[in-house]
C-alpha atoms as a PDB file:
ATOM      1  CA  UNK A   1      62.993   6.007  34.581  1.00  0.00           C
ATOM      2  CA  UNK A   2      62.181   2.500  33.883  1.00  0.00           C
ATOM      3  CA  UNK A   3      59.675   2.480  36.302  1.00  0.00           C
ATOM      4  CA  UNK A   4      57.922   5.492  34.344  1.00  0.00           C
ATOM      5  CA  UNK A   5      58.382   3.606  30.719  1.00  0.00           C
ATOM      6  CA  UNK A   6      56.822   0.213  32.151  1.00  0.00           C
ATOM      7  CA  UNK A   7      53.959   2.348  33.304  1.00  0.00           C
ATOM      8  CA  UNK A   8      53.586   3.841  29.830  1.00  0.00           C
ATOM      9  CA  UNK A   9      53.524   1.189  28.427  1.00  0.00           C
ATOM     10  CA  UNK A  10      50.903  -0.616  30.717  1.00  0.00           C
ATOM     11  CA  UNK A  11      48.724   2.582  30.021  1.00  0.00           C
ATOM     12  CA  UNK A  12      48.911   2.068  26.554  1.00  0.00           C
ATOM     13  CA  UNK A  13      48.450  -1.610  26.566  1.00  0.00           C
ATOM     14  CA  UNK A  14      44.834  -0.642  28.314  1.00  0.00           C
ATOM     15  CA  UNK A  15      44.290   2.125  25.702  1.00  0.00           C
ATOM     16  CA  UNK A  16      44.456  -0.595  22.929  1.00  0.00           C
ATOM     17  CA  UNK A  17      42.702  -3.311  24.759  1.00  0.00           C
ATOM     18  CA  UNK A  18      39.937  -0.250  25.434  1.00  0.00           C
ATOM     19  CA  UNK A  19      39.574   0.725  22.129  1.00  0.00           C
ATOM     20  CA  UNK A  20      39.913  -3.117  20.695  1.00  0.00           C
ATOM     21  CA  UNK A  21      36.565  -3.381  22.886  1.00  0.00           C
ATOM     22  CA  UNK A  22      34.712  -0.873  21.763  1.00  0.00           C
ATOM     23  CA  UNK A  23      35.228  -0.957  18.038  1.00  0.00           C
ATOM     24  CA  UNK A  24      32.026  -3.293  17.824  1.00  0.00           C
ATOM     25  CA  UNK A  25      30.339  -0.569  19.188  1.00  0.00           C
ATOM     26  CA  UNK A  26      31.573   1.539  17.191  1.00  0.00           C
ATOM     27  CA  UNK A  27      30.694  -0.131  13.992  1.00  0.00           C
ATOM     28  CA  UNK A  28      27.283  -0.497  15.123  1.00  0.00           C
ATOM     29  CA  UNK A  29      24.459  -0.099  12.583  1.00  0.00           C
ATOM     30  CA  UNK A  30      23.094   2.920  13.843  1.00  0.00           C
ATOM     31  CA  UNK A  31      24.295   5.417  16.464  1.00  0.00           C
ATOM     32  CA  UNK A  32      23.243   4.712  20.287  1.00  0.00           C
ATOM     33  CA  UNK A  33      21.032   6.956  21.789  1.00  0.00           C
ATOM     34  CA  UNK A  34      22.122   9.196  24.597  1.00  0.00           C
ATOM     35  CA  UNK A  35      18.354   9.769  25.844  1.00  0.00           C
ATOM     36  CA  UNK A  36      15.458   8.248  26.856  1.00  0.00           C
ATOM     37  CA  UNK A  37      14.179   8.738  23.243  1.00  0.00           C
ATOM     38  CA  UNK A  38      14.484  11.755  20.283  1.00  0.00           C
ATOM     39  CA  UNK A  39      10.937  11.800  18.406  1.00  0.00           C
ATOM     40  CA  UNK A  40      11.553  12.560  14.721  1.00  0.00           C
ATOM     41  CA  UNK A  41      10.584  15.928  14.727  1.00  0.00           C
ATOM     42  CA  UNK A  42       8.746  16.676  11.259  1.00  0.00           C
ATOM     43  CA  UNK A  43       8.531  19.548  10.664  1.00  0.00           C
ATOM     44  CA  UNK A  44      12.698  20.301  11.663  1.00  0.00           C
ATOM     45  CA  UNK A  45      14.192  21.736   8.773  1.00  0.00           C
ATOM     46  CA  UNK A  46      17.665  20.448  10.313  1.00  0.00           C
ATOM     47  CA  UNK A  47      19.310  17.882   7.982  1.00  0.00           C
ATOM     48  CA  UNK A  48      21.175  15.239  10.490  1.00  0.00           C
ATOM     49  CA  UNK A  49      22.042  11.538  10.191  1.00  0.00           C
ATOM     50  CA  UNK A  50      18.527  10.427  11.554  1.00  0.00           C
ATOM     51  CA  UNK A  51      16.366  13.295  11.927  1.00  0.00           C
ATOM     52  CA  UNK A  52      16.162  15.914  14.766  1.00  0.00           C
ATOM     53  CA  UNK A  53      14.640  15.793  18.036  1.00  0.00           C
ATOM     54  CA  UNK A  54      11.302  16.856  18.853  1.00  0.00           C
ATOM     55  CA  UNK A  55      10.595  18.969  21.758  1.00  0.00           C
ATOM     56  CA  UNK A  56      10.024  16.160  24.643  1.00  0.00           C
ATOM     57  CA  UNK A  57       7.513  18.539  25.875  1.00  0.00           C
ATOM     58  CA  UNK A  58       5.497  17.979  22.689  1.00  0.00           C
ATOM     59  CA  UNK A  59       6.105  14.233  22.920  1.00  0.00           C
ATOM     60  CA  UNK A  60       2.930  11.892  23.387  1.00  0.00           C
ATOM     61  CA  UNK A  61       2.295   8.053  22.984  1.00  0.00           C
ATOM     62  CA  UNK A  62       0.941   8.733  19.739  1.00  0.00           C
ATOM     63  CA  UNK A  63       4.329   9.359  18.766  1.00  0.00           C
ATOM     64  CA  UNK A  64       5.117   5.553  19.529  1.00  0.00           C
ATOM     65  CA  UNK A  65       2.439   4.130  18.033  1.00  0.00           C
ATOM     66  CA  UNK A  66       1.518   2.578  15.016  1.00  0.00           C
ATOM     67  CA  UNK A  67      -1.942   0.616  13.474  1.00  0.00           C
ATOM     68  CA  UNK A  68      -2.678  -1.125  10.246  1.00  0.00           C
ATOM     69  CA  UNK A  69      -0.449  -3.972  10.460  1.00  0.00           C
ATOM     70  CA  UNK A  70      -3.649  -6.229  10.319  1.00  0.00           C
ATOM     71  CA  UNK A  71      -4.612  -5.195   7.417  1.00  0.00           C
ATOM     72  CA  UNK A  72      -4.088  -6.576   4.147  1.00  0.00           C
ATOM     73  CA  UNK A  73      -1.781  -5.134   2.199  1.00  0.00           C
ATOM     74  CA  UNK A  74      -2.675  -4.140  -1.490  1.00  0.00           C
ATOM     75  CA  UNK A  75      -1.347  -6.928  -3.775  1.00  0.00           C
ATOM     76  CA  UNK A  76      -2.758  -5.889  -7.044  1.00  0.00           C
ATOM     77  CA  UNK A  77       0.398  -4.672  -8.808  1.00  0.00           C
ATOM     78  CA  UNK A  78       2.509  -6.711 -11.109  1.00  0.00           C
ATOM     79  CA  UNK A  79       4.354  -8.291  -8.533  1.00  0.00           C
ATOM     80  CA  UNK A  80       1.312  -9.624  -6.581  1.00  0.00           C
ATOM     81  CA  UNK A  81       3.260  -8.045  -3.702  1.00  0.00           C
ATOM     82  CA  UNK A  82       3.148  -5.115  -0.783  1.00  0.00           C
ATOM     83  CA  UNK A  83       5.618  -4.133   1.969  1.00  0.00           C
ATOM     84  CA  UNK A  84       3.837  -1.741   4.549  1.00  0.00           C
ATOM     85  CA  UNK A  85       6.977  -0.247   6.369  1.00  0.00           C
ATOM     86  CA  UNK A  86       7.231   0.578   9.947  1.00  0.00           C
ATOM     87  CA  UNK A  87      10.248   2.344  10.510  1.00  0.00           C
ATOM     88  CA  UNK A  88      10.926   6.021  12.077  1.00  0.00           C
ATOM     89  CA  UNK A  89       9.167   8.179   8.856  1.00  0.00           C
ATOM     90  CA  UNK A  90       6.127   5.681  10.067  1.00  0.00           C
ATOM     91  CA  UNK A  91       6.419   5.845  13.685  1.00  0.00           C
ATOM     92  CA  UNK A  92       8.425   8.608  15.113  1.00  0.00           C
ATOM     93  CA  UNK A  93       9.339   7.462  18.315  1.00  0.00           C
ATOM     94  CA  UNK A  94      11.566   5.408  16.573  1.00  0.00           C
ATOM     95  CA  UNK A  95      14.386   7.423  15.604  1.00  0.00           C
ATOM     96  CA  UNK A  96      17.740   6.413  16.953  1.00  0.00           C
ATOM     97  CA  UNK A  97      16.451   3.351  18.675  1.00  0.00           C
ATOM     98  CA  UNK A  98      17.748   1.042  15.971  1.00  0.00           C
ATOM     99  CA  UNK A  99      15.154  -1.011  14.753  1.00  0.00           C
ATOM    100  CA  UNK A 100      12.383  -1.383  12.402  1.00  0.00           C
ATOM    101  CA  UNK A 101       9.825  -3.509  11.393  1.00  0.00           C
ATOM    102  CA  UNK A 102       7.813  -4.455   8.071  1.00  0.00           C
ATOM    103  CA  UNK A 103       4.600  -6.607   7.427  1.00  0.00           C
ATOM    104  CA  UNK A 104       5.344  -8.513   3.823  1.00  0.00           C
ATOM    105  CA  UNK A 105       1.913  -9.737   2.063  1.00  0.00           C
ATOM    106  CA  UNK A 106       2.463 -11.888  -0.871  1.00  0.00           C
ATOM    107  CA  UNK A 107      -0.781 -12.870  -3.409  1.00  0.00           C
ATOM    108  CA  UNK A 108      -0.646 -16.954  -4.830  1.00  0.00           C
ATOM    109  CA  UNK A 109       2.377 -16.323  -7.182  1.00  0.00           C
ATOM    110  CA  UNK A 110       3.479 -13.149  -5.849  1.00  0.00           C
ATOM    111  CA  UNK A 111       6.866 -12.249  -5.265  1.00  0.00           C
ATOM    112  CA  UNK A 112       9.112  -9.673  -3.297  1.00  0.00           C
ATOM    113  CA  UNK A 113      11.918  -8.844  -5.502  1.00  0.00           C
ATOM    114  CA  UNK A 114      15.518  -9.598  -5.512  1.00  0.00           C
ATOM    115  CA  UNK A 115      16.844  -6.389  -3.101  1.00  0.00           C
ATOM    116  CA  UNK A 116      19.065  -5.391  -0.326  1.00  0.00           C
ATOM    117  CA  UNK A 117      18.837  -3.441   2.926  1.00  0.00           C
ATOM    118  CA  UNK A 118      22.187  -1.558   2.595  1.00  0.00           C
ATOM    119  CA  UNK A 119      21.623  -0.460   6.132  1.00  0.00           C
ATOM    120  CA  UNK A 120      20.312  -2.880   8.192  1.00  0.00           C
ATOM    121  CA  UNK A 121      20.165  -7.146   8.904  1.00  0.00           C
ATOM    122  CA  UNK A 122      16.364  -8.980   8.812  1.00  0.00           C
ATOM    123  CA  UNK A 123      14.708 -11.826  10.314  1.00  0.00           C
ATOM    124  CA  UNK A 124      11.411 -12.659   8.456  1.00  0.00           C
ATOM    125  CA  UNK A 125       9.147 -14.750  10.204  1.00  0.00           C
ATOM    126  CA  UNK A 126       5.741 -16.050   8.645  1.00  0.00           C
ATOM    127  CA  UNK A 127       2.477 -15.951   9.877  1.00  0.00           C
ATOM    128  CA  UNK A 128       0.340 -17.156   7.021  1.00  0.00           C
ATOM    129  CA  UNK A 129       0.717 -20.074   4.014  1.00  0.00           C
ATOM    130  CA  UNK A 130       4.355 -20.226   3.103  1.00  0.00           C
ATOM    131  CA  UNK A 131       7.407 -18.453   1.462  1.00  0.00           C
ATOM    132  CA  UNK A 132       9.780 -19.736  -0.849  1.00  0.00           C
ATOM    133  CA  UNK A 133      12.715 -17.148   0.665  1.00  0.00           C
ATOM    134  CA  UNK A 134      16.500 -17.196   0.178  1.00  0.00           C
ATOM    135  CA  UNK A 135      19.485 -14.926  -0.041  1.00  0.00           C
ATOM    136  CA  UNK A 136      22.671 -15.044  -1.948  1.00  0.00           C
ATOM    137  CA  UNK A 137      26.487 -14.259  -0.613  1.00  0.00           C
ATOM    138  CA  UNK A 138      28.818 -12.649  -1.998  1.00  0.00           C
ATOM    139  CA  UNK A 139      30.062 -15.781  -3.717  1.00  0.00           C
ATOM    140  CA  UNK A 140      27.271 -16.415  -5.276  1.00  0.00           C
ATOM    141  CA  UNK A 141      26.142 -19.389  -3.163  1.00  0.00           C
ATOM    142  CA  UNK A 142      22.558 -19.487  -2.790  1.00  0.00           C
ATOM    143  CA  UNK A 143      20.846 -19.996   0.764  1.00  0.00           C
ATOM    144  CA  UNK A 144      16.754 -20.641   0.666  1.00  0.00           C
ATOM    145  CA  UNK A 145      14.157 -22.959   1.975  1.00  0.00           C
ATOM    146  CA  UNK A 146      10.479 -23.159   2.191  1.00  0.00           C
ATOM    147  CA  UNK A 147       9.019 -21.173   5.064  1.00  0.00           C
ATOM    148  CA  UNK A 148       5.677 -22.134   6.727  1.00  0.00           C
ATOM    149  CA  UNK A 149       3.758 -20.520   9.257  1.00  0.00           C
ATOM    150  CA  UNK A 150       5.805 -19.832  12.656  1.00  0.00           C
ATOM    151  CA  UNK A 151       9.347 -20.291  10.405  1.00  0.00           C
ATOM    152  CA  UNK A 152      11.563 -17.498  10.924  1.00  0.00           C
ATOM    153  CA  UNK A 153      14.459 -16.535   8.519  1.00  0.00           C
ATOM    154  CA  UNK A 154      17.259 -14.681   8.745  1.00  0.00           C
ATOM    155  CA  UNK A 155      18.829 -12.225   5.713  1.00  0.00           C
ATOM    156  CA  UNK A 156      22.327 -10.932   6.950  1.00  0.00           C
ATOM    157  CA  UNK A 157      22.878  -6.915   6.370  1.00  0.00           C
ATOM    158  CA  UNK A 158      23.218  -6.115   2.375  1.00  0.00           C
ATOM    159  CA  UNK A 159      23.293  -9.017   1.007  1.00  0.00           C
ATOM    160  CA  UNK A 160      20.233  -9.590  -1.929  1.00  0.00           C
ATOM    161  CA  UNK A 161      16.721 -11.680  -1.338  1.00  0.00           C
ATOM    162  CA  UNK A 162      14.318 -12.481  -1.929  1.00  0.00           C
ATOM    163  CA  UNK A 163      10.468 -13.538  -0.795  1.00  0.00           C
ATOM    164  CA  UNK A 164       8.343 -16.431  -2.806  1.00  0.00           C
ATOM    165  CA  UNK A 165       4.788 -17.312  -2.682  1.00  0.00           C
ATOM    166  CA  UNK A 166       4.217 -20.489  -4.953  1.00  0.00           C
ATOM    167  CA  UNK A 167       1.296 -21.600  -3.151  1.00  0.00           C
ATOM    168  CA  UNK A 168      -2.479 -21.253  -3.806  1.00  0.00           C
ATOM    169  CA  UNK A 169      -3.208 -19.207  -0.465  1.00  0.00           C
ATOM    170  CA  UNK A 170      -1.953 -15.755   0.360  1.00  0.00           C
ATOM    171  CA  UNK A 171       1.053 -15.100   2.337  1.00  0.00           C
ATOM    172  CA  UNK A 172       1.998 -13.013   5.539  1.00  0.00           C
ATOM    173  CA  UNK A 173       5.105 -12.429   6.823  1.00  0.00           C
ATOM    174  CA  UNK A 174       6.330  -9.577   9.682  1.00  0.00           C
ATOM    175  CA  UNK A 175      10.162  -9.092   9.386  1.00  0.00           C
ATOM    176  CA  UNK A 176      12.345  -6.987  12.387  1.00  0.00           C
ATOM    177  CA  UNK A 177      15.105  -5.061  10.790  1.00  0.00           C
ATOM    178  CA  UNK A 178      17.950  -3.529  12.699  1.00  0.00           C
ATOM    179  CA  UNK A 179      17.982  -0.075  11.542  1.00  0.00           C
ATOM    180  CA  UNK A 180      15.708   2.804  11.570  1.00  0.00           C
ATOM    181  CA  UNK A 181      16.055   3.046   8.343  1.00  0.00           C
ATOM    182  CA  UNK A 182      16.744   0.137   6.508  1.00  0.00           C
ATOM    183  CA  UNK A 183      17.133   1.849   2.924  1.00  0.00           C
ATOM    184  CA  UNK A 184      15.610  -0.759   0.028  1.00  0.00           C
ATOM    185  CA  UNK A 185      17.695  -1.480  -3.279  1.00  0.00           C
ATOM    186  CA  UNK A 186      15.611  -3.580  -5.520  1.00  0.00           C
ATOM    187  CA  UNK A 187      18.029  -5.183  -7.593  1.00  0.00           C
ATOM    188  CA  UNK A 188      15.987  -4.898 -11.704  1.00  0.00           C
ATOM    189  CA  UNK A 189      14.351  -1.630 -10.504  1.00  0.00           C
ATOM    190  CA  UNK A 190      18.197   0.011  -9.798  1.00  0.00           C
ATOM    191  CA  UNK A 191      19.897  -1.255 -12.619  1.00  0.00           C
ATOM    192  CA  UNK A 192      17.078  -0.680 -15.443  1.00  0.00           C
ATOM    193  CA  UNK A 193      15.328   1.685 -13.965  1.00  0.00           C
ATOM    194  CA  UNK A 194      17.832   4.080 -12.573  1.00  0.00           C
ATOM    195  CA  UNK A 195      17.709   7.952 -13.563  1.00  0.00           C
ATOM    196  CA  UNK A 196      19.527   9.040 -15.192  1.00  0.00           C
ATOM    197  CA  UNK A 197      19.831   5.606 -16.793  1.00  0.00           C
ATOM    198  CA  UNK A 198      22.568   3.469 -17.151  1.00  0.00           C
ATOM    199  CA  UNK A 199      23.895   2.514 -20.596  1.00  0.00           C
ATOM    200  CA  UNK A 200      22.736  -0.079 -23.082  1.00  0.00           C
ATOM    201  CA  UNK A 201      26.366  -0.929 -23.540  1.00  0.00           C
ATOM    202  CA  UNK A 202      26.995  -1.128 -20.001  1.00  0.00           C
ATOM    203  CA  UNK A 203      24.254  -3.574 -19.166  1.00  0.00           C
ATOM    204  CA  UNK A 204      24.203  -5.603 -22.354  1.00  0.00           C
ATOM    205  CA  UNK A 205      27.699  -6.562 -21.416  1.00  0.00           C
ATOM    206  CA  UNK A 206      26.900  -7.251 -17.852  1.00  0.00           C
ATOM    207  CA  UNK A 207      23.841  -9.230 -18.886  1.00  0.00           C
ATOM    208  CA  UNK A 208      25.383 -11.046 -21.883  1.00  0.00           C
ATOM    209  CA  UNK A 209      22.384  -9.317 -24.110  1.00  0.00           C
ATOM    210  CA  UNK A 210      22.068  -6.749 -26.687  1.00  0.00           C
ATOM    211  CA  UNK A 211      21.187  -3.309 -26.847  1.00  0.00           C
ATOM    212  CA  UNK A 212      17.808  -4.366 -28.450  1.00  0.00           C
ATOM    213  CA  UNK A 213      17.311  -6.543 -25.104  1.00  0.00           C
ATOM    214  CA  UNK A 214      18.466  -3.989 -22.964  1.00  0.00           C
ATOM    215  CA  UNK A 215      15.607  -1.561 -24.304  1.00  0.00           C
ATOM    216  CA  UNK A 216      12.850  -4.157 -24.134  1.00  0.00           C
ATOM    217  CA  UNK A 217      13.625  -4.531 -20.076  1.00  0.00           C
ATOM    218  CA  UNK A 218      13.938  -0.279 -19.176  1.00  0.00           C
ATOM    219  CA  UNK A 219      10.696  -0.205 -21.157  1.00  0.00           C
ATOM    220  CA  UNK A 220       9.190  -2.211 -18.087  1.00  0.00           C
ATOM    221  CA  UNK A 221      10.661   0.062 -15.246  1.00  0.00           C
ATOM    222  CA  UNK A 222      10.177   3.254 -17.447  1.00  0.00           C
ATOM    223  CA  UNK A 223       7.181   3.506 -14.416  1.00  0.00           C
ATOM    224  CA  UNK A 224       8.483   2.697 -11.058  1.00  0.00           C
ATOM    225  CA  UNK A 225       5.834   1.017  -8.860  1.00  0.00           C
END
C-alpha cells in the first residue's frame, strides 16, 4: 500500500513538472502548427482563430510570396508616414507560422504614431537615415534612442511606440513581428476617434482638458487615415 501511494505520488510529481514545462508553450503568441503549412484559404467562409486551410492541392509558391517591399511607401499623408504590412492577409502562406513582417517609411519629420501590437513583440531594424524610436512600460518609464542605419530595436509585446524621423533624409526601416497578425492600436486614433465615440467627459478628465478641447481633437480623427 505504501509502495502504491509513493508511486502516486512520483506520477504526479512528473505530471506537474510536465505541465510546469509546457506552460511556455502554452502561452505562446500564436498556436503551433501541426503541418507542414495551412495557406489562408480566401475565399473559406469558416470563421477560426487564424483563417482556414486551403486545399494543399491548390497550394503554389505564389502563395509564399510577396513583392513591393522596395518600393517606397506613400508618405504624403499628415503623418509623413506609411507601414506596408506583410503578414498572412498579405502573404498567405503565412498563416499559423507565427510571424510577420512590415517595411516602415518615414518622410523628413514624419512620424509613426504612438500604438501597440496587442498581439505580437517587434524588432525594428533600419536601413536608411535614422529613427528617433522608443517605447514606454507600464510605469511610465520611457525607453528610446536614435537609430541609424544597421541599428536594430526591440518593442516588447503591447506595450506603446513609437517611430521618429527628425532628420532631413527619408527613413526606412523593416521590422519582424511575432504574430501573424499583429493587430495595430494607434493610441490618438482609438481614443478620439473610436465609433461609437467615447465621451467628452470621459476624456476631458483623462486629459485634464475641457469639453471644448475634447471636440477640437475628434474633429481631427472625424476621417481615419
Amino acid at each position: 500500500m505504501a509502495m502504491a501511494r509513493s508511486c502516486d505520488l512520483v506520477l504526479l510529481a512528473l505530471l506537474a513538472a510536465a505541465m510546469a514545462a509546457s506552460l511556455p508553450l502554452a502561452l505562446a503568441y500564436d498556436p503551433s502548427p501541426l503541418q507542414d503549412f495551412c495557406v489562408a484559404d480566401a475565399a473559406s467562409d469558416v470563421f477560426v482563430n487564424g483563417a482556414a486551410c486551403k486545399d494543399p492541392a491548390r497550394v503554389s509558391a505564389g502563395d509564399f510570396a510577396f513583392s513591393g517591399l522596395d518600393a517606397p511607401g506613400d508618405t504624403a499623408n499628415p503623418f509623413g508616414s506609411k507601414v506596408t504590412p506583410v503578414d498572412a492577409r498579405a502573404v498567405p502562406g503565412l498563416n499559423s507560422l507565427g510571424v510577420a513582417m512590415a517595411r516602415l517609411d518615414l518622410a523628413p519629420g514624419g512620424l509613426n504614431p504612438p500604438h501597440t501590437h496587442p498581439r505580437a513583440s517587434e524588432v525594428l531594424t533600419v536601413v536608411e537615415g535614422q529613427m528617433h524610436a522608443g517605447f514606454l512600460a507600464a510605469d511610465g518609464t520611457l525607453f528610446a534612442r536614435v537609430l541609424s542605419a544597421g541599428d536594430a530595436f526591440v518593442f516588447p509585446r503591447g506595450l506603446v511606440h513609437f517611430e521618429f524621423n527628425f532628420g532631413a533624409g527619408p527613413a526606412v526601416g523593416i521590422a519582424g513581428l511575432s504574430s501573424q497578425n499583429p493587430g495595430l492600436v494607434r493610441v490618438a486614433d482609438s481614443l478620439f476617434g473610436a465609433t461609437p465615440g467615447v465621451t467628452d467627459d470621459v476624456l476631458a478628465k483623462a486629459f485634464r482638458i475641457d469639453a471644448a478641447t475634447v471636440q477640437r481633437i475628434k474633429a481631427q480623427f472625424a476621417t481615419k487615415k
